[in-house]
PDB file of N, CA and C in Angstrom:
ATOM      1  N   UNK A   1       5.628  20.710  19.183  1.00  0.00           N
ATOM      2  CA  UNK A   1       4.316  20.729  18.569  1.00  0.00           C
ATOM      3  C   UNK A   1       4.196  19.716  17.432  1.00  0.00           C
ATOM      4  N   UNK A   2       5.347  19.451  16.938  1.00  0.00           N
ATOM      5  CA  UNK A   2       5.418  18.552  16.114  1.00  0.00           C
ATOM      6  C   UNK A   2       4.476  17.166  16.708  1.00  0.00           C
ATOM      7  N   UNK A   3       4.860  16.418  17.667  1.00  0.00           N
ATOM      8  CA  UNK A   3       3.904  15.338  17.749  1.00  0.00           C
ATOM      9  C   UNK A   3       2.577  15.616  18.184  1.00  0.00           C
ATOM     10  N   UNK A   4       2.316  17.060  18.313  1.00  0.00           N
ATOM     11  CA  UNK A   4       0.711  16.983  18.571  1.00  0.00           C
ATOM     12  C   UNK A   4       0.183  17.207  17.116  1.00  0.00           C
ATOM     13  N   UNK A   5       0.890  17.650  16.288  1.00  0.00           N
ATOM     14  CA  UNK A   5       0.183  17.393  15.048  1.00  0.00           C
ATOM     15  C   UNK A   5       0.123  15.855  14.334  1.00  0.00           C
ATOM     16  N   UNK A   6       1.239  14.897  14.778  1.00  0.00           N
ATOM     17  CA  UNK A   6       1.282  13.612  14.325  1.00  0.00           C
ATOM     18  C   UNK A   6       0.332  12.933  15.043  1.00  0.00           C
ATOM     19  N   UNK A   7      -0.488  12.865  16.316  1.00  0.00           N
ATOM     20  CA  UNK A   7      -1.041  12.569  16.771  1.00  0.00           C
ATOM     21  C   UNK A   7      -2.771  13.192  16.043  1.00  0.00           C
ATOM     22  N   UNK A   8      -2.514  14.383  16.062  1.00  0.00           N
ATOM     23  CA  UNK A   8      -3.952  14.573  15.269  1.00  0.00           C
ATOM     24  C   UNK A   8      -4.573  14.112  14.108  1.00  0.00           C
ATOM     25  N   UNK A   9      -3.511  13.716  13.528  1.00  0.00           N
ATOM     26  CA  UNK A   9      -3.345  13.031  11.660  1.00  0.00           C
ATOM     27  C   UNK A   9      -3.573  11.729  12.104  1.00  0.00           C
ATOM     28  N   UNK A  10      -3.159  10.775  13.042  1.00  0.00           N
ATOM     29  CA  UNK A  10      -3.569   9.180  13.833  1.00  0.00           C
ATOM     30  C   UNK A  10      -4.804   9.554  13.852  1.00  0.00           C
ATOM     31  N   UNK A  11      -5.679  10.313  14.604  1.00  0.00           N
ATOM     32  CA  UNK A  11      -6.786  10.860  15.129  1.00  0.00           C
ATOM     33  C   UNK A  11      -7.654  10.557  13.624  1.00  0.00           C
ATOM     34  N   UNK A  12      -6.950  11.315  12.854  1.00  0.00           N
ATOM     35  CA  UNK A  12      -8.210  11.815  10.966  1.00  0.00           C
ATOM     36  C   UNK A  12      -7.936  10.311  10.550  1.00  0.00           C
ATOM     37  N   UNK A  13      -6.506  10.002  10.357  1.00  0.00           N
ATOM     38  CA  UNK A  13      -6.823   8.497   9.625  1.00  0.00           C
ATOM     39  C   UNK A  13      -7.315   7.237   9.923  1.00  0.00           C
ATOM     40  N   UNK A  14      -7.425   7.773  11.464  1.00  0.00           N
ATOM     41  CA  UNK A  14      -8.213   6.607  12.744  1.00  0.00           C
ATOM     42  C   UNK A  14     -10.005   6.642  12.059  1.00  0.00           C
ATOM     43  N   UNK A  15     -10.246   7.879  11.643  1.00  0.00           N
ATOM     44  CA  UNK A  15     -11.426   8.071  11.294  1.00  0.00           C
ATOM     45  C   UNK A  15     -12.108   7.622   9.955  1.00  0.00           C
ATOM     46  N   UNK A  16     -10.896   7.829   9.354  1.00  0.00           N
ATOM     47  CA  UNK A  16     -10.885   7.103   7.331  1.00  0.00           C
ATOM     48  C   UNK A  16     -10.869   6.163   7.702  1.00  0.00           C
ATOM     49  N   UNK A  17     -10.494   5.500   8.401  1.00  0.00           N
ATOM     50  CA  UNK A  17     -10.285   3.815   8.460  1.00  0.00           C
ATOM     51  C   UNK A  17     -10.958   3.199   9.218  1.00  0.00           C
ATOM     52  N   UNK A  18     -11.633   3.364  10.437  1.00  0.00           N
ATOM     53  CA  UNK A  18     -12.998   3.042  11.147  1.00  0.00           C
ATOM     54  C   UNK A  18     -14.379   3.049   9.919  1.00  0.00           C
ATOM     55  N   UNK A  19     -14.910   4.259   9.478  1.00  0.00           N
ATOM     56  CA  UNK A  19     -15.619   4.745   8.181  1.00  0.00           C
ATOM     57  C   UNK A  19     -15.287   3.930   6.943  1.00  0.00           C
ATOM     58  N   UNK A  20     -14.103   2.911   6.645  1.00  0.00           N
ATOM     59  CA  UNK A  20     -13.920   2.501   5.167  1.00  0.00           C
ATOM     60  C   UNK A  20     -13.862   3.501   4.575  1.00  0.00           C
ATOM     61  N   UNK A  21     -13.615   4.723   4.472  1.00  0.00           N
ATOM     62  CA  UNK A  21     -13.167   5.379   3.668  1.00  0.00           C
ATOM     63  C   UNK A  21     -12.225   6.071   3.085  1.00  0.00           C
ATOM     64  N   UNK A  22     -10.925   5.134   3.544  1.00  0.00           N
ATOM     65  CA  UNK A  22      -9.743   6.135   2.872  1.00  0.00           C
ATOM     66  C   UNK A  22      -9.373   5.972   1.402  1.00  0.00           C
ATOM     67  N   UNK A  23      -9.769   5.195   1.061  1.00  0.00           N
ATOM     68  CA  UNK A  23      -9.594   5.088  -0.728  1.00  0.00           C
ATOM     69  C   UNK A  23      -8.281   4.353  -0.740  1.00  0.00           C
ATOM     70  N   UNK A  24      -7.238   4.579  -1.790  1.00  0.00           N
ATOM     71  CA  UNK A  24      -6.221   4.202  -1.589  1.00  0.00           C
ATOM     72  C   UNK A  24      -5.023   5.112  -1.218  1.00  0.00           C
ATOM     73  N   UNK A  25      -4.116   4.493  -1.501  1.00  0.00           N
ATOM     74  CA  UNK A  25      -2.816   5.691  -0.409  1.00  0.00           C
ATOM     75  C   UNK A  25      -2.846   7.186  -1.076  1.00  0.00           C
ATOM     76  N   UNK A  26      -2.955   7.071  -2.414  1.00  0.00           N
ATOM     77  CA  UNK A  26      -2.821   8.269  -3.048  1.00  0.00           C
ATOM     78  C   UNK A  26      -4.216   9.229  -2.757  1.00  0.00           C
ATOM     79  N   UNK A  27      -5.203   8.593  -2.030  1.00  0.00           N
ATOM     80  CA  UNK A  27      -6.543   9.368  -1.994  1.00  0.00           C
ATOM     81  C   UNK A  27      -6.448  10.096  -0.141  1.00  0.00           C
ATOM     82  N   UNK A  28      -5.970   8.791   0.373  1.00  0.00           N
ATOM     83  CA  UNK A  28      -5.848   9.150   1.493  1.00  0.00           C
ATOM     84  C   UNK A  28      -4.628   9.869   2.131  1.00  0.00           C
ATOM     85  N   UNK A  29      -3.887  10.675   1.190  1.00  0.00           N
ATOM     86  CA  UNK A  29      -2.576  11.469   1.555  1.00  0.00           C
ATOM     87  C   UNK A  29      -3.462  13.020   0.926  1.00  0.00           C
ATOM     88  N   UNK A  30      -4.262  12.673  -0.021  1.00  0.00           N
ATOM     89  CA  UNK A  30      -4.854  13.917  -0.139  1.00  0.00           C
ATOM     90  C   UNK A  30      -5.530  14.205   0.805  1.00  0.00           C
ATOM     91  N   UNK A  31      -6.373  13.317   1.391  1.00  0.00           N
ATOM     92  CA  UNK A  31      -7.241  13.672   2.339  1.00  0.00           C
ATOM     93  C   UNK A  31      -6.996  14.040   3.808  1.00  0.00           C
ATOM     94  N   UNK A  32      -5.555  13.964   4.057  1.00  0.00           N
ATOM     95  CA  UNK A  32      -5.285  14.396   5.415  1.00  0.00           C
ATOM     96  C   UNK A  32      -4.071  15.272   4.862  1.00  0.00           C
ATOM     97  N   UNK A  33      -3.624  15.827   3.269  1.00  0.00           N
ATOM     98  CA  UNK A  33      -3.222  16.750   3.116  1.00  0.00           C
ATOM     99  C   UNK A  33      -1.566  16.283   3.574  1.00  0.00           C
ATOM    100  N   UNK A  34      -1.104  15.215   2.938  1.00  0.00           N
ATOM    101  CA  UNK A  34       0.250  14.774   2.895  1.00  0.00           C
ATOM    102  C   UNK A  34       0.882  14.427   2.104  1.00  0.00           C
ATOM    103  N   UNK A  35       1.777  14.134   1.895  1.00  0.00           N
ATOM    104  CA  UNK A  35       2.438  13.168   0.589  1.00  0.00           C
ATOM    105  C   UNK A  35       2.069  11.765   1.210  1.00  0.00           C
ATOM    106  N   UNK A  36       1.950  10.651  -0.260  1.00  0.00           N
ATOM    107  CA  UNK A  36       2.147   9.751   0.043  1.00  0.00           C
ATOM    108  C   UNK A  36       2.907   8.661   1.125  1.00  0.00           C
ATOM    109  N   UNK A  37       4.047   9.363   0.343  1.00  0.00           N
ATOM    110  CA  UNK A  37       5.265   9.272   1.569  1.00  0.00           C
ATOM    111  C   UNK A  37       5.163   8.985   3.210  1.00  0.00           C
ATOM    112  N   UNK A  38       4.466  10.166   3.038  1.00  0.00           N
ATOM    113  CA  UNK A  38       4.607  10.240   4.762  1.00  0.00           C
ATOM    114  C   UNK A  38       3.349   9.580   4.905  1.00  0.00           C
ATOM    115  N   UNK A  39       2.518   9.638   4.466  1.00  0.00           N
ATOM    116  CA  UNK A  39       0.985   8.554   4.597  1.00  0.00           C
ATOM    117  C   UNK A  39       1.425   7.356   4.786  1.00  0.00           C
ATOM    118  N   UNK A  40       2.248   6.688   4.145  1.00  0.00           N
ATOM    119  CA  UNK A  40       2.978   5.586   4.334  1.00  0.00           C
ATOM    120  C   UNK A  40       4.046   5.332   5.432  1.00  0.00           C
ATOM    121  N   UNK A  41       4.230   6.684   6.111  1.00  0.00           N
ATOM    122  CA  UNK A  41       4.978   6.421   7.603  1.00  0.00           C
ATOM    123  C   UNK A  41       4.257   6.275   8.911  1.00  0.00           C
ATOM    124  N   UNK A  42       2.922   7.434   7.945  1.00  0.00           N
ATOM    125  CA  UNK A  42       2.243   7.567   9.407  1.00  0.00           C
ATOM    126  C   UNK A  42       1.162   6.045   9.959  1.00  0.00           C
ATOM    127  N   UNK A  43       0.952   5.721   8.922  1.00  0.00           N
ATOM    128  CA  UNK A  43       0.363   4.414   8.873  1.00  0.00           C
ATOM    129  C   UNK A  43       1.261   3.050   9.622  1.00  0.00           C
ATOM    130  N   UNK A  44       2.497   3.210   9.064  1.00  0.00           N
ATOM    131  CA  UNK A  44       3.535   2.165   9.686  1.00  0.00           C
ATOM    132  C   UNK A  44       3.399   2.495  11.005  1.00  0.00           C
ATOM    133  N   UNK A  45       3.781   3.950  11.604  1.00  0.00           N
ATOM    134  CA  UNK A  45       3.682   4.473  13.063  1.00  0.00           C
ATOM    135  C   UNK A  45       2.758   3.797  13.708  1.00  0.00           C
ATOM    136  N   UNK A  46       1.593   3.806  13.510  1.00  0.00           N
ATOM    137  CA  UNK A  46       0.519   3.341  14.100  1.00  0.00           C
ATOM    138  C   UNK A  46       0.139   2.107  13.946  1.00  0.00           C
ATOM    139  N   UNK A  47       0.702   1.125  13.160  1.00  0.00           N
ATOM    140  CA  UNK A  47       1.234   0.127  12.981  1.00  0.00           C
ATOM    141  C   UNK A  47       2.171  -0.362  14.315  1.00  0.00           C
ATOM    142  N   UNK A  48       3.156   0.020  14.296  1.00  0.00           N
ATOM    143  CA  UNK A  48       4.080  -0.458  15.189  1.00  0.00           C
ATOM    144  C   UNK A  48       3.776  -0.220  16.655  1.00  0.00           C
ATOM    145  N   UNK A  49       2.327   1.119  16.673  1.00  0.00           N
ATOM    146  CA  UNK A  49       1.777   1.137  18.047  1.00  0.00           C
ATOM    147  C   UNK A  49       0.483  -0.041  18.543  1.00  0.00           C
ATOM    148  N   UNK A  50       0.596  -0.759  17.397  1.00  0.00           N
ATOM    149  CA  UNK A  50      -0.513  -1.759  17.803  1.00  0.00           C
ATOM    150  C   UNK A  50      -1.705  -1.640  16.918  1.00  0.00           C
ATOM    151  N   UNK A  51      -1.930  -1.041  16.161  1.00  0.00           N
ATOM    152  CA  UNK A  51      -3.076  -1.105  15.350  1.00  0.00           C
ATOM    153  C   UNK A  51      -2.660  -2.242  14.173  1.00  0.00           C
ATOM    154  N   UNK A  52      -3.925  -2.886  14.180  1.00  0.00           N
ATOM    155  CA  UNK A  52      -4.025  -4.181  13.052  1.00  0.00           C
ATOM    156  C   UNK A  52      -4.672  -3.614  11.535  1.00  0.00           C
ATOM    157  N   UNK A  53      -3.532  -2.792  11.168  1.00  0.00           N
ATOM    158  CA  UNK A  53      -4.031  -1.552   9.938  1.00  0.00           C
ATOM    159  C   UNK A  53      -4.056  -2.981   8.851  1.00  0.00           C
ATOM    160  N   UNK A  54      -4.608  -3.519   7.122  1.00  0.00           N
ATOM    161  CA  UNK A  54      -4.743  -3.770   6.125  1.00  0.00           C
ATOM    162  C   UNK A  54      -5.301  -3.021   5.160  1.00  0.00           C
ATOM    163  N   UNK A  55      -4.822  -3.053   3.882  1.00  0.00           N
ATOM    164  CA  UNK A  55      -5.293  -2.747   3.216  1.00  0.00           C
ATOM    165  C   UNK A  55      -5.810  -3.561   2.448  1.00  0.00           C
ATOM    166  N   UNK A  56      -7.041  -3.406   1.801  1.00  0.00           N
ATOM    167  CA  UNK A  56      -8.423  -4.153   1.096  1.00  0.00           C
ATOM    168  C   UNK A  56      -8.002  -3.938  -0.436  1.00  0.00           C
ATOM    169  N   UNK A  57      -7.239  -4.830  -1.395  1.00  0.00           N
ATOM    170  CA  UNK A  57      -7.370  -3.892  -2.961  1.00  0.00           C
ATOM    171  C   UNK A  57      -8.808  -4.297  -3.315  1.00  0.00           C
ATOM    172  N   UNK A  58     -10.024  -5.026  -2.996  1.00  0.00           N
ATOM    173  CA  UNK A  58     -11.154  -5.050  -3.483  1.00  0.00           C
ATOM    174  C   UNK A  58     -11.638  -3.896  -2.847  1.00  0.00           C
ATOM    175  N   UNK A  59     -11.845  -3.642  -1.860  1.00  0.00           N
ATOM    176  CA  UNK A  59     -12.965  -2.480  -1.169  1.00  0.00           C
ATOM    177  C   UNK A  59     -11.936  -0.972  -1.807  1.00  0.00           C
ATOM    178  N   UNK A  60     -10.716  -1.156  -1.814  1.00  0.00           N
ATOM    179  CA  UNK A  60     -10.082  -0.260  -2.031  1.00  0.00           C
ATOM    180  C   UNK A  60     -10.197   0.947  -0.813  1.00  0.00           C
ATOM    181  N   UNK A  61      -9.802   0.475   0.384  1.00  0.00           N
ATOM    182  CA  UNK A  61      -9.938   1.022   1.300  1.00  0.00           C
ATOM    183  C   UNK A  61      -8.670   0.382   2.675  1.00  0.00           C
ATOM    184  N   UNK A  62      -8.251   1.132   3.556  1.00  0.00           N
ATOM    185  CA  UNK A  62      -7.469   0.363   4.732  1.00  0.00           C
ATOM    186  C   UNK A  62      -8.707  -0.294   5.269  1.00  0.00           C
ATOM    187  N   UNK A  63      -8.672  -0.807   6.656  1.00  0.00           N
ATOM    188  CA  UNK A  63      -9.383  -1.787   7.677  1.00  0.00           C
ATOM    189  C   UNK A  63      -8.361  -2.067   8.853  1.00  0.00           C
ATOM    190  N   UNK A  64      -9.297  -1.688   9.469  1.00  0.00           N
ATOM    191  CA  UNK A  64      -8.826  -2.853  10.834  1.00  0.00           C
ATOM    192  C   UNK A  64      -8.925  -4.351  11.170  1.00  0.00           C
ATOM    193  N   UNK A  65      -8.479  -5.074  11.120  1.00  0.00           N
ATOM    194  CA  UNK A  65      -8.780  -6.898  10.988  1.00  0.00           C
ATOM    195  C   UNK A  65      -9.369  -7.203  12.097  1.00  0.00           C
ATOM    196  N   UNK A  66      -9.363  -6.481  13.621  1.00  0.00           N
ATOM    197  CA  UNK A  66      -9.883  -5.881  14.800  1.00  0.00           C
ATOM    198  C   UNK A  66     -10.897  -5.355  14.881  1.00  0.00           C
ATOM    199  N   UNK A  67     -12.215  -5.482  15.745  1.00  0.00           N
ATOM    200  CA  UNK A  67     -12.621  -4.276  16.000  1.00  0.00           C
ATOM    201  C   UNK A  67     -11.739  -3.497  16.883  1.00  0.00           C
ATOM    202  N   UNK A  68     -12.281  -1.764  16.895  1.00  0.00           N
ATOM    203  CA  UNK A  68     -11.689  -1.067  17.607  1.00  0.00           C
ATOM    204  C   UNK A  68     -11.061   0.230  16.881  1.00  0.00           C
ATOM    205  N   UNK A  69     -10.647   0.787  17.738  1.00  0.00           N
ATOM    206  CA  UNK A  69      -9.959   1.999  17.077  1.00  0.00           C
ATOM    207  C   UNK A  69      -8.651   2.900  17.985  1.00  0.00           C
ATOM    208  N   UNK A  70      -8.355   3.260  17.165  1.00  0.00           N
ATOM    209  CA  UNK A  70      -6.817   4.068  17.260  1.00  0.00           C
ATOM    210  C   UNK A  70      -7.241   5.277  18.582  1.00  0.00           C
ATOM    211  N   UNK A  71      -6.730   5.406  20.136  1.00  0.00           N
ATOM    212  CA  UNK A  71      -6.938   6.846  21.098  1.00  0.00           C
ATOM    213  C   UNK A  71      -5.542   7.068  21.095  1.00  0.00           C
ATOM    214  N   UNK A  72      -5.714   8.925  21.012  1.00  0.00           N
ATOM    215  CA  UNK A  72      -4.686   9.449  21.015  1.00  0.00           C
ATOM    216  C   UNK A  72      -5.219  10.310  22.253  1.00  0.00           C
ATOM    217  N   UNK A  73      -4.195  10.487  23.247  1.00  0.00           N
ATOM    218  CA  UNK A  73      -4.718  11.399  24.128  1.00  0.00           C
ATOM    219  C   UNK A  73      -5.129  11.107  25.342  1.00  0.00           C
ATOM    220  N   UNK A  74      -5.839  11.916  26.192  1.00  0.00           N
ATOM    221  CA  UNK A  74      -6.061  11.789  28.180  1.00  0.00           C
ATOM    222  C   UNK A  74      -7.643  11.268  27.933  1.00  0.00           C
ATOM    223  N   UNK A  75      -7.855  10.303  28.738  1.00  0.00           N
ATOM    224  CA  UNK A  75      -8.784   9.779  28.484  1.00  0.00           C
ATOM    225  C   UNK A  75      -9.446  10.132  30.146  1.00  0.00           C
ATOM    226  N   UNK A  76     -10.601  10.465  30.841  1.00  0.00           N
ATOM    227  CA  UNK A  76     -11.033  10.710  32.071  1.00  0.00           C
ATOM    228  C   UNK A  76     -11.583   9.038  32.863  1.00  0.00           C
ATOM    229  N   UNK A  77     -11.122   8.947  33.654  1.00  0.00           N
ATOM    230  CA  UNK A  77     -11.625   7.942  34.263  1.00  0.00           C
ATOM    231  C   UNK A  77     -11.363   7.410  35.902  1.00  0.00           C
ATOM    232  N   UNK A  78     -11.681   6.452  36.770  1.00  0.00           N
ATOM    233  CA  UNK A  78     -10.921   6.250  37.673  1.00  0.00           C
ATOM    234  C   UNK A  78      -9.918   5.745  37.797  1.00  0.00           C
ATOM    235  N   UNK A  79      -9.054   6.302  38.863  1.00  0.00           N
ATOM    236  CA  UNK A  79      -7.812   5.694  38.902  1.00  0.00           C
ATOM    237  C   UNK A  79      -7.305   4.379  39.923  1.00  0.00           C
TER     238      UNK A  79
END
């Protein structure tokens, strides 16, 4: 169960960061209810899965340098 919760937290910070709104690391570990720490892993994670994560110190917010966004999960379609 462990990675379906790491996957749901990709999911919330996929959402702070599409929105411009995660603030900075210390705002956005509150906001998905983590330590810094691990805000800073889970970000690398999704990082190393291909997301073009930056952080903005003017907007004071992450970004994608990409459009697009982070899917976690079964997506329906043809095969």
């Amino acid at each position: 169960m462990k990675n379906l919760k790491t996957m749901k937290l990709f999911t919330e910070i996929d959402t702070f960061i599409c929105k411009e709104h995660t603030g900075p690391p210390s705002e956005l570990a509150k906001k998905i209810q983590k330590s810094t720490s691990s805000t800073f892993r889970l970000l690398h994670e999704m990082k190393d899965a291909g997301a073009p994560i930056q952080y903005c110190k003017q907007a004071r917010t992450y970004r994608y340098t990409e459009k697009g966004h982070f899917i976690v999960g079964f997506v329906k379609g043809k095969q």
